[in-house]
C-alpha atoms as a PDB file:
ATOM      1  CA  UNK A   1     -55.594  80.322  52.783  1.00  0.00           C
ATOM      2  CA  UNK A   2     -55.196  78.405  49.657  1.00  0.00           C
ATOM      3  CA  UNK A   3     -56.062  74.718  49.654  1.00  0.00           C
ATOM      4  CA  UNK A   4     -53.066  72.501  49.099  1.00  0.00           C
ATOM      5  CA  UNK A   5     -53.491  70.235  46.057  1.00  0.00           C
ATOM      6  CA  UNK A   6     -53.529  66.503  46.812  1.00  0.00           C
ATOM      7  CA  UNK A   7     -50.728  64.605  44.896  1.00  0.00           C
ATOM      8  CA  UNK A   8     -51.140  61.356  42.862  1.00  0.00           C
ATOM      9  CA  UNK A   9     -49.425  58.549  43.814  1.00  0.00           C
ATOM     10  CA  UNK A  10     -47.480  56.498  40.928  1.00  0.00           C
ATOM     11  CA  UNK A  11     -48.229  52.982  40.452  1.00  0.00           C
ATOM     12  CA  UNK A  12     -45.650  50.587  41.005  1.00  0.00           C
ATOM     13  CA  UNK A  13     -43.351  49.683  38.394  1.00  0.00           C
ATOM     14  CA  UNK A  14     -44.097  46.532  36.961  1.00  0.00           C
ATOM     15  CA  UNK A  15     -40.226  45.378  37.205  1.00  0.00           C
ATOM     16  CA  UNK A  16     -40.725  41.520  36.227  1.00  0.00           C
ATOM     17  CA  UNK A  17     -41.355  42.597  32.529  1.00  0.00           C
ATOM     18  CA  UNK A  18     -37.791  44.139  32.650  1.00  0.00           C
ATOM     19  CA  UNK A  19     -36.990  40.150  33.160  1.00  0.00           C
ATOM     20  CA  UNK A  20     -39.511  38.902  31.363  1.00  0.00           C
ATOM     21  CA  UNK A  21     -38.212  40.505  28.126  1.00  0.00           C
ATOM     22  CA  UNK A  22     -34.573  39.553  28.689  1.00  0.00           C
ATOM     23  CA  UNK A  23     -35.763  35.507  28.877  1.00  0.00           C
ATOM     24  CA  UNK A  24     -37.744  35.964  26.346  1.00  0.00           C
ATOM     25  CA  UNK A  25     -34.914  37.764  24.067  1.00  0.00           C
ATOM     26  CA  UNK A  26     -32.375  34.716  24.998  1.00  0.00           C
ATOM     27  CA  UNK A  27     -34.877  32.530  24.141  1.00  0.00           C
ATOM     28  CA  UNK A  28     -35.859  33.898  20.932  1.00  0.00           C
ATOM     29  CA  UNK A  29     -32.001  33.772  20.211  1.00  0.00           C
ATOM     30  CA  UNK A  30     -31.135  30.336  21.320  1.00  0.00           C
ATOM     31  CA  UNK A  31     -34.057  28.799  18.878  1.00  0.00           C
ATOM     32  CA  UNK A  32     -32.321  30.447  16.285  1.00  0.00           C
ATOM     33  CA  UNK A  33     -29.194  29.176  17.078  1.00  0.00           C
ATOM     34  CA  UNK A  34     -31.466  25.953  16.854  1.00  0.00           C
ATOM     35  CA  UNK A  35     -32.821  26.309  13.755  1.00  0.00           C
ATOM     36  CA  UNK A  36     -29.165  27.290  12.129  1.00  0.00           C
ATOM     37  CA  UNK A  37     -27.156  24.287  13.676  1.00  0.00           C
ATOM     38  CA  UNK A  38     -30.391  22.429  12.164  1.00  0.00           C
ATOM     39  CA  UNK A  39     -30.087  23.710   8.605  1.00  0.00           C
ATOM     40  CA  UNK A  40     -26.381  22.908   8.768  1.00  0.00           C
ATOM     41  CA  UNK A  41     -26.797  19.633   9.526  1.00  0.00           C
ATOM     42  CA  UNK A  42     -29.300  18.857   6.676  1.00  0.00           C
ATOM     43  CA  UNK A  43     -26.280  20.295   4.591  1.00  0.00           C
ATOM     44  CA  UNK A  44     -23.958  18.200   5.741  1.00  0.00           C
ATOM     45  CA  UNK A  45     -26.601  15.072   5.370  1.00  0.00           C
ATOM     46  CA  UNK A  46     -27.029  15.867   2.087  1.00  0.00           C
ATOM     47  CA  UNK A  47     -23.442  15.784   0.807  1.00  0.00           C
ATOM     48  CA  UNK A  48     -22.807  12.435   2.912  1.00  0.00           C
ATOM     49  CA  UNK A  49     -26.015  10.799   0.730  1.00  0.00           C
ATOM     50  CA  UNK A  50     -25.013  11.900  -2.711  1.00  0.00           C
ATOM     51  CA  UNK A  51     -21.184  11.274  -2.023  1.00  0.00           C
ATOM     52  CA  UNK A  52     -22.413   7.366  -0.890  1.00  0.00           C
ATOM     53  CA  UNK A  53     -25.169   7.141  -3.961  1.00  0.00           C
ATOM     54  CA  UNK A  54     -22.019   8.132  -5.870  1.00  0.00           C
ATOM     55  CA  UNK A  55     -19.686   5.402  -4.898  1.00  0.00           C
ATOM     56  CA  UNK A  56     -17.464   6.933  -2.637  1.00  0.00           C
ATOM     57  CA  UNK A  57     -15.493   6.302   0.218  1.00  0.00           C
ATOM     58  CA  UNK A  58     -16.915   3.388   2.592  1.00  0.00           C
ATOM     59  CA  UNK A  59     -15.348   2.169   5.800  1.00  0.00           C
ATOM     60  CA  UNK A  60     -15.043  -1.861   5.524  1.00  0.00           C
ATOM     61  CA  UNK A  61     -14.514  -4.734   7.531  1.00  0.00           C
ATOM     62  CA  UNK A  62     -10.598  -5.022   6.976  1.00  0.00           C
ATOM     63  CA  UNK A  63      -8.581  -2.471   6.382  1.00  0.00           C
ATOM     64  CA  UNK A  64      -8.327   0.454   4.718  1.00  0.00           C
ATOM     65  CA  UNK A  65     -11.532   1.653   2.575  1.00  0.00           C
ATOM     66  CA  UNK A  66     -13.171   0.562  -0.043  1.00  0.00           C
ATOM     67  CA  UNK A  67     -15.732   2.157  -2.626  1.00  0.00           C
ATOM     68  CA  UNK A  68     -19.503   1.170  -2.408  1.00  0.00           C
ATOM     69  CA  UNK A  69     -18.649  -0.467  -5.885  1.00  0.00           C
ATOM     70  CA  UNK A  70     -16.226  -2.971  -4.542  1.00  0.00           C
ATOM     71  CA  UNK A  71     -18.562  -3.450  -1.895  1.00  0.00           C
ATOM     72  CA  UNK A  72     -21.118  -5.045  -3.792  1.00  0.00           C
ATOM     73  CA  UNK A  73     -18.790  -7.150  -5.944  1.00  0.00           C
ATOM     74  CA  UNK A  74     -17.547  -8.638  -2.427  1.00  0.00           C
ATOM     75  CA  UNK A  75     -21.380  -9.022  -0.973  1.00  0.00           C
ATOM     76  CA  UNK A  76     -21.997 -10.393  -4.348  1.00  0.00           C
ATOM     77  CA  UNK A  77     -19.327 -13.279  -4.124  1.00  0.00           C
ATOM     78  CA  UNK A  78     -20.167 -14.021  -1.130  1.00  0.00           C
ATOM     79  CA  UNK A  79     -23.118 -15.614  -2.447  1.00  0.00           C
ATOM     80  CA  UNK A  80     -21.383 -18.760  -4.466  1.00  0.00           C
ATOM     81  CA  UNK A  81     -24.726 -20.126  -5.627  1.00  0.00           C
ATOM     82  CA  UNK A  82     -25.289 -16.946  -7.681  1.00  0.00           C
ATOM     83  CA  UNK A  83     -22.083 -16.195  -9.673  1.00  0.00           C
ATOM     84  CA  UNK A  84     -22.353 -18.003 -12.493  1.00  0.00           C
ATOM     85  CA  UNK A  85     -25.244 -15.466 -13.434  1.00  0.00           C
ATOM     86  CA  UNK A  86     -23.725 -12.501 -12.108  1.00  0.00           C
ATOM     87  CA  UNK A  87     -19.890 -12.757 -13.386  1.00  0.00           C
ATOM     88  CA  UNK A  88     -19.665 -10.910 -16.093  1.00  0.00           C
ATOM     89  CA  UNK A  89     -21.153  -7.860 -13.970  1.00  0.00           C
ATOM     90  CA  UNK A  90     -18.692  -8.626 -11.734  1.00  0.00           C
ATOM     91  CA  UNK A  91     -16.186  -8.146 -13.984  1.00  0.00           C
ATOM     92  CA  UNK A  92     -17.336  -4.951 -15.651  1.00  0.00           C
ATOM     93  CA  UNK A  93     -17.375  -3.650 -12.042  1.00  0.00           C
ATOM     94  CA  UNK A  94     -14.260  -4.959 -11.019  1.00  0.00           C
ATOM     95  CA  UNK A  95     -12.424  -3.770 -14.247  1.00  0.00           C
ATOM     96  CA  UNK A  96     -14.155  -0.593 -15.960  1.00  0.00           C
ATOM     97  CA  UNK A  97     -13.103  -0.141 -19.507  1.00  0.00           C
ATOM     98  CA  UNK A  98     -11.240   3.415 -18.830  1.00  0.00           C
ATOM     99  CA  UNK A  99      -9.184   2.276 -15.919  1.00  0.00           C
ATOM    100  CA  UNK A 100      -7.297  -0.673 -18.238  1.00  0.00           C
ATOM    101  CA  UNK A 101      -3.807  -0.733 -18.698  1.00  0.00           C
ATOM    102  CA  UNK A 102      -3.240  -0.006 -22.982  1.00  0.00           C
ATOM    103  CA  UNK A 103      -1.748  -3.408 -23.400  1.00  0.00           C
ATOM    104  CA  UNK A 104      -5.298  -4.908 -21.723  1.00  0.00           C
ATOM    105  CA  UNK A 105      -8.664  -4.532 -23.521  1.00  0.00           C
ATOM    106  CA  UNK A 106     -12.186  -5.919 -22.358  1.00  0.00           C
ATOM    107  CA  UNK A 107     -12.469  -9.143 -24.890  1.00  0.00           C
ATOM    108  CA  UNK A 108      -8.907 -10.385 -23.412  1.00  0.00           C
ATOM    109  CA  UNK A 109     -10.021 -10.151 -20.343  1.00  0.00           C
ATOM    110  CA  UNK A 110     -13.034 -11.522 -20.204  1.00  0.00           C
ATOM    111  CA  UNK A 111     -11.355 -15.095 -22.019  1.00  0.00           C
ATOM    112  CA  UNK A 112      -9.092 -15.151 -19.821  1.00  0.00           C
ATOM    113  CA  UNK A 113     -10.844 -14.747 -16.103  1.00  0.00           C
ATOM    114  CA  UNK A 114     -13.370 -17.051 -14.878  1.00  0.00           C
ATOM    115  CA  UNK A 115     -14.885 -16.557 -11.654  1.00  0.00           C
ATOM    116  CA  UNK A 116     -16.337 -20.108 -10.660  1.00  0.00           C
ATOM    117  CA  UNK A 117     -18.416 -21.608  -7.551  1.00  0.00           C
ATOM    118  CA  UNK A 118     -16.526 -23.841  -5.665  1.00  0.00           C
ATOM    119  CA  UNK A 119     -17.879 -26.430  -2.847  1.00  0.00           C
ATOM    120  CA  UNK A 120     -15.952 -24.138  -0.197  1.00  0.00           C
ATOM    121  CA  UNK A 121     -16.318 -20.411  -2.141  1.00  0.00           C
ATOM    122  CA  UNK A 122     -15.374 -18.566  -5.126  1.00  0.00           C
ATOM    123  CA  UNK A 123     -12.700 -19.468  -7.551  1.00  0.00           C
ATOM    124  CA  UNK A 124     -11.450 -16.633  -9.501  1.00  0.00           C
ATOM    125  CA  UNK A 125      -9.390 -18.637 -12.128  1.00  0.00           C
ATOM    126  CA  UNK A 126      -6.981 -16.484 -13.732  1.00  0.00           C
ATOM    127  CA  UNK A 127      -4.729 -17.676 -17.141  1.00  0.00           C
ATOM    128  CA  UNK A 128      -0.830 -17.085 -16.987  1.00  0.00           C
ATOM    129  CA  UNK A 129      -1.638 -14.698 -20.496  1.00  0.00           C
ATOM    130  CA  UNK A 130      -3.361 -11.996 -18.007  1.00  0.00           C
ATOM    131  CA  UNK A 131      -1.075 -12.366 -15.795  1.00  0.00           C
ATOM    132  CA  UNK A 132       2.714 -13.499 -16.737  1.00  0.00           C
ATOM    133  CA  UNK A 133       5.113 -12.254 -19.523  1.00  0.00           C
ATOM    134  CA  UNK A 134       6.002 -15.939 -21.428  1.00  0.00           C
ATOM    135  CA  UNK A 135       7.926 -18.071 -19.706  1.00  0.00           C
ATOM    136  CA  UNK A 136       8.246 -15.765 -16.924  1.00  0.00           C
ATOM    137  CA  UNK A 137       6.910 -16.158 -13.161  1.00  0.00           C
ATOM    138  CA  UNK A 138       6.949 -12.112 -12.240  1.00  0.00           C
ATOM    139  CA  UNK A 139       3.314 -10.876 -13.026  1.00  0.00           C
ATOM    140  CA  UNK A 140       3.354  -8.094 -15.979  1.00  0.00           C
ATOM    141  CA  UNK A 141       2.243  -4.928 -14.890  1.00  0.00           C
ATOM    142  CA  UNK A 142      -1.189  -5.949 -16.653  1.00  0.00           C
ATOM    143  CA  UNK A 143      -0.859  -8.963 -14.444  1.00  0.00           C
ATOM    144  CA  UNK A 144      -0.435  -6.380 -11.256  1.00  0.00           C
ATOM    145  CA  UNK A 145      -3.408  -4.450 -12.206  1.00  0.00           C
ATOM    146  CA  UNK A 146      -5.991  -7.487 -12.460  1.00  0.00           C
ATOM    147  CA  UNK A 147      -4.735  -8.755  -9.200  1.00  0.00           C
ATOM    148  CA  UNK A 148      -4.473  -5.068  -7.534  1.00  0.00           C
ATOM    149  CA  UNK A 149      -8.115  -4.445  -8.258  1.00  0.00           C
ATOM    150  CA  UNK A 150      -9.239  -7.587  -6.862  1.00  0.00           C
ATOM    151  CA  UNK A 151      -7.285  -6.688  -3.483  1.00  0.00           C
ATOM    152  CA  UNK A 152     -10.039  -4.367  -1.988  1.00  0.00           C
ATOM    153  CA  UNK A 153     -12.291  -6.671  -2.581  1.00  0.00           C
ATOM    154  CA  UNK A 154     -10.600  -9.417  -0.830  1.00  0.00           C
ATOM    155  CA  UNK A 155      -9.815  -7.153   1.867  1.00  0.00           C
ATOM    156  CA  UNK A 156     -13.426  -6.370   2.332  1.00  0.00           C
ATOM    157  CA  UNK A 157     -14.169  -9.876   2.462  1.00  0.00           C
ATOM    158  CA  UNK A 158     -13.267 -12.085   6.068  1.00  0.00           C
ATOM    159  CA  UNK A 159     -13.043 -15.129   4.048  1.00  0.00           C
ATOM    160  CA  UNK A 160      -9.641 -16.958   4.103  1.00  0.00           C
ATOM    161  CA  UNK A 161      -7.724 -16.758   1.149  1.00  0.00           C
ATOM    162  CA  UNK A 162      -5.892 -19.809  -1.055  1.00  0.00           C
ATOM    163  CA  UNK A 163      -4.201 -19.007  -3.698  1.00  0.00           C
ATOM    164  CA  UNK A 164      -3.341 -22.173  -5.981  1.00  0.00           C
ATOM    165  CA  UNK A 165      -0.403 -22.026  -9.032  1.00  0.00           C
ATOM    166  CA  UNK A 166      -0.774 -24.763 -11.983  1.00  0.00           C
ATOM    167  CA  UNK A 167       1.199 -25.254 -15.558  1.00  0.00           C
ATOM    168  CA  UNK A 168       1.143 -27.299 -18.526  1.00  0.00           C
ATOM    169  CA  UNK A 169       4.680 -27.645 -19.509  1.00  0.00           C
ATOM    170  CA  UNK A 170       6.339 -30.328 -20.934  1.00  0.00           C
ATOM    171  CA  UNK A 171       9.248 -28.801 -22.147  1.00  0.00           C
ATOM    172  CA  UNK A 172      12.708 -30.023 -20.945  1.00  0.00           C
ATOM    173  CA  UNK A 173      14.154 -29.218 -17.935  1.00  0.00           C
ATOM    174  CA  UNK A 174      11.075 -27.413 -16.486  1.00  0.00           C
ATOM    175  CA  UNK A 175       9.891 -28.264 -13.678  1.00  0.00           C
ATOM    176  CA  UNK A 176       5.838 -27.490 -13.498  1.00  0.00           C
ATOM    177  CA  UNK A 177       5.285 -27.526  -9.836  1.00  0.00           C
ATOM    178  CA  UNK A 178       8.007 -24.993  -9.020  1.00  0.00           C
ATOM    179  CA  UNK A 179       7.041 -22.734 -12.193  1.00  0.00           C
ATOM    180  CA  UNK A 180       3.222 -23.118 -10.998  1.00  0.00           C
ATOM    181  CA  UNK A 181       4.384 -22.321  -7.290  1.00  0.00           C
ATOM    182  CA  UNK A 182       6.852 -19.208  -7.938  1.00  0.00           C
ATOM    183  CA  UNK A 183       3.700 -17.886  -9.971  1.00  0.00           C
ATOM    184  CA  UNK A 184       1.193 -19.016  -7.479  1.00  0.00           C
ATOM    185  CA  UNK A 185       4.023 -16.868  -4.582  1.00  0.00           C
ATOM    186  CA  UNK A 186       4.113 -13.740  -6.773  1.00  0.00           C
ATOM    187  CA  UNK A 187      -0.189 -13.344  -7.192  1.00  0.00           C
ATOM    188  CA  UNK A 188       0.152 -13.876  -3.176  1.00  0.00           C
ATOM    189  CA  UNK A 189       2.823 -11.138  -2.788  1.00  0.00           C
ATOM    190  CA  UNK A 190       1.045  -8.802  -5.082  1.00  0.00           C
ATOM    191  CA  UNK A 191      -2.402  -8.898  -2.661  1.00  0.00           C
ATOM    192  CA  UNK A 192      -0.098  -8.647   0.295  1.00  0.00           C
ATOM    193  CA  UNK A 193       1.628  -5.161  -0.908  1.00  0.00           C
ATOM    194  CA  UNK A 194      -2.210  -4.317  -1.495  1.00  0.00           C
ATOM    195  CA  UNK A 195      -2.406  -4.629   2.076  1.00  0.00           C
ATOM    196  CA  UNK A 196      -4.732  -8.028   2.145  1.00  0.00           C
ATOM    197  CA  UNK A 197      -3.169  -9.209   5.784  1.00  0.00           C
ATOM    198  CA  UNK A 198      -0.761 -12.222   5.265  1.00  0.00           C
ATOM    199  CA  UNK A 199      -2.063 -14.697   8.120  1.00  0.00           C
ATOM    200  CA  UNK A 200      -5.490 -15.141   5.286  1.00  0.00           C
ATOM    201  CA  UNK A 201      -3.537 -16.306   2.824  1.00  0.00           C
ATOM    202  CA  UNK A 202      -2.824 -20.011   2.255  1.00  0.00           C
ATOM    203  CA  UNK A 203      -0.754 -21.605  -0.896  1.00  0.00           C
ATOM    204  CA  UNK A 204      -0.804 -24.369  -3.212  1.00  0.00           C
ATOM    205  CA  UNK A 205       0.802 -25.604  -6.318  1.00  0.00           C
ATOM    206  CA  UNK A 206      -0.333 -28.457  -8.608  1.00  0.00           C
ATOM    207  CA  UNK A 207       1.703 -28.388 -11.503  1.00  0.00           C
ATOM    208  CA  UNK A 208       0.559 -30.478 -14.400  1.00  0.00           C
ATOM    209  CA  UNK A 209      -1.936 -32.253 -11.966  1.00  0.00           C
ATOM    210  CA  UNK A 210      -5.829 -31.116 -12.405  1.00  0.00           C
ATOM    211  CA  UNK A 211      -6.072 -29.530 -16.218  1.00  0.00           C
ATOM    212  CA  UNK A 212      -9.120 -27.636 -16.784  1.00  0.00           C
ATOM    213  CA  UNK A 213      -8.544 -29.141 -20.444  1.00  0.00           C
ATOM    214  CA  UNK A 214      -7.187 -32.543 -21.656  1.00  0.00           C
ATOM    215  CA  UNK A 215      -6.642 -33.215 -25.773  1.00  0.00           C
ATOM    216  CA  UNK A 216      -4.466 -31.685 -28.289  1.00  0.00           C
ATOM    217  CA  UNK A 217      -5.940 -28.285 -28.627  1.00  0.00           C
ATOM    218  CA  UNK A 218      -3.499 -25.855 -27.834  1.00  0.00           C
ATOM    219  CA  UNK A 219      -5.623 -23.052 -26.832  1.00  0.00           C
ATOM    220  CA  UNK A 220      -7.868 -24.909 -24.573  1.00  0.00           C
ATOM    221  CA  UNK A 221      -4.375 -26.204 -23.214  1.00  0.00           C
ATOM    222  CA  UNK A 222      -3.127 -22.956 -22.255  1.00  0.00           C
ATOM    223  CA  UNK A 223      -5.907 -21.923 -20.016  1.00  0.00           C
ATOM    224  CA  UNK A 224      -4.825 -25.104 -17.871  1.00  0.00           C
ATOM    225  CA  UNK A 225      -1.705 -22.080 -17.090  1.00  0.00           C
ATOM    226  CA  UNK A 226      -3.344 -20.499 -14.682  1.00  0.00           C
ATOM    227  CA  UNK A 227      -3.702 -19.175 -10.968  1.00  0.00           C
ATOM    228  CA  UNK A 228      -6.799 -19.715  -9.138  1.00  0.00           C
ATOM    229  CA  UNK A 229      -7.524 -17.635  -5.962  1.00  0.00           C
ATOM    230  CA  UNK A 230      -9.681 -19.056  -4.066  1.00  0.00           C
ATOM    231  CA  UNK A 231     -12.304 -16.906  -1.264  1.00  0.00           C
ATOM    232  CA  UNK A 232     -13.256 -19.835   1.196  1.00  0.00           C
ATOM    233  CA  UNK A 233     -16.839 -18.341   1.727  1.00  0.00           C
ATOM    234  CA  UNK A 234     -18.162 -21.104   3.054  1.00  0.00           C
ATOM    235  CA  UNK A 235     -17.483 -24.521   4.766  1.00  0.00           C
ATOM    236  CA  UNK A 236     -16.936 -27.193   1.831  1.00  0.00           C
ATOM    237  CA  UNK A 237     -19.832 -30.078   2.028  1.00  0.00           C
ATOM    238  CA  UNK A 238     -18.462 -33.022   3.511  1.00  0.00           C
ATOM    239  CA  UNK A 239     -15.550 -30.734   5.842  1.00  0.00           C
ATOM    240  CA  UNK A 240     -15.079 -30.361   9.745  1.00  0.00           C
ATOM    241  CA  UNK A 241     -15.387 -26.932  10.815  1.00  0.00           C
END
């Protein structure tokens, strides 16, 4: 009789490796999706930090936005103390050479606009020759671009905002406090259609009262024309809150 062989038994299947693998798969592909999202991100970091090194587009305190270039002319006249030093690179900031109107050029403007510390601020002081056609109280449109570039500035800014008309007229039937005020009105209305809010704003008009210049010299007299806006940085010495 032949002799039955004896059968191997199989092992048991080792059926947690089938699961094992699958975790380990999903795992393998969510660190990927890790390390993708990651790389994006740097991307996207990237472009952010060269478009701010670059002067772009900044969200400011007001309204609106303003570049990173008119940011630092506001931080910088916020300091009153340290303008005298620092205005004519605030004006070459304010008013690059390749942005000026053709009937403006660099020399004019820099005769013609002071920026001054005050007890209570910043004074930018601001001849009717920038500004006015003569004998007229509507700004020029070189007049509306030196006032529309300072707008984003202002608007940066929190300080209130006075903006002060005078003249030096003697001629007949001219009135100097109403010429200084309508001119005084139309800076004003200028920064308010550049979207500087109107409850900042406070006015003033001094006619022939407070020259700059006294005497007979007609070109030192004509810079007593002129329309000072004020930025009210700070309380004035000697003033209530």
């Amino acid at each position: 009789m032949a002799r039955k062989e004896k059968k191997e038994k199989c092992p048991p299947l080792a059926l947690w490796l089938v699961t094992f693998s699958d975790l380990t798969t999903l795992l393998l592909t969510f660190f990927v999706l890790l390390l993708t999202m990651s790389s994006m991100d740097s991307s996207l970091l990237t472009t952010v930090t060269l478009t701010t090194a670059d002067l772009g587009l900044l969200d400011i305190r007001g309204s609106g936005k303003v570049t990173a270039t008119e940011r630092l002319v506001a931080e910088m006249m916020e300091k009153p103390w340290e303008v005298m030093d620092k205005q004519n690179r605030i004006k070459d900031l304010l008013y690059p050479e390749d942005t000026m109107p053709l009937e403006l050029n660099k020399r004019e403007l820099s005769e013609n606009l002071d920026i001054l510390a005050r007890n209570d601020g910043v004074a930018l002081v601001i001849t009717d020759k920038l500004l006015f056609r003569e004998g007229s109280t509507e700004l020029s449109d070189a007049g509306k671009y030196v006032v529309g570039r300072l707008a984003p500035v202002i608007n940066y800014m929190t300080a209130p905002v006075n903006v002060v008309g005078y003249a030096d007229t003697l001629a007949e039937g001219v009135d100097p406090y109403a010429v200084s005020e309508d001119r005084a009105l139309s800076v004003l209305t200028c920064l308010q259609d550049n979207k500087v809010p109107q409850k900042r704003f406070s006015l003033s008009a001094y006619g022939n009262d407070r020259p700059r210049y006294t005497g007979e010299n007609p070109e030192l007299r004509a810079k007593n024309r002129r329309v000072e806006i004020l930025l009210k940085t700070r309380v004035a010495v000697g003033s209530y809150l």
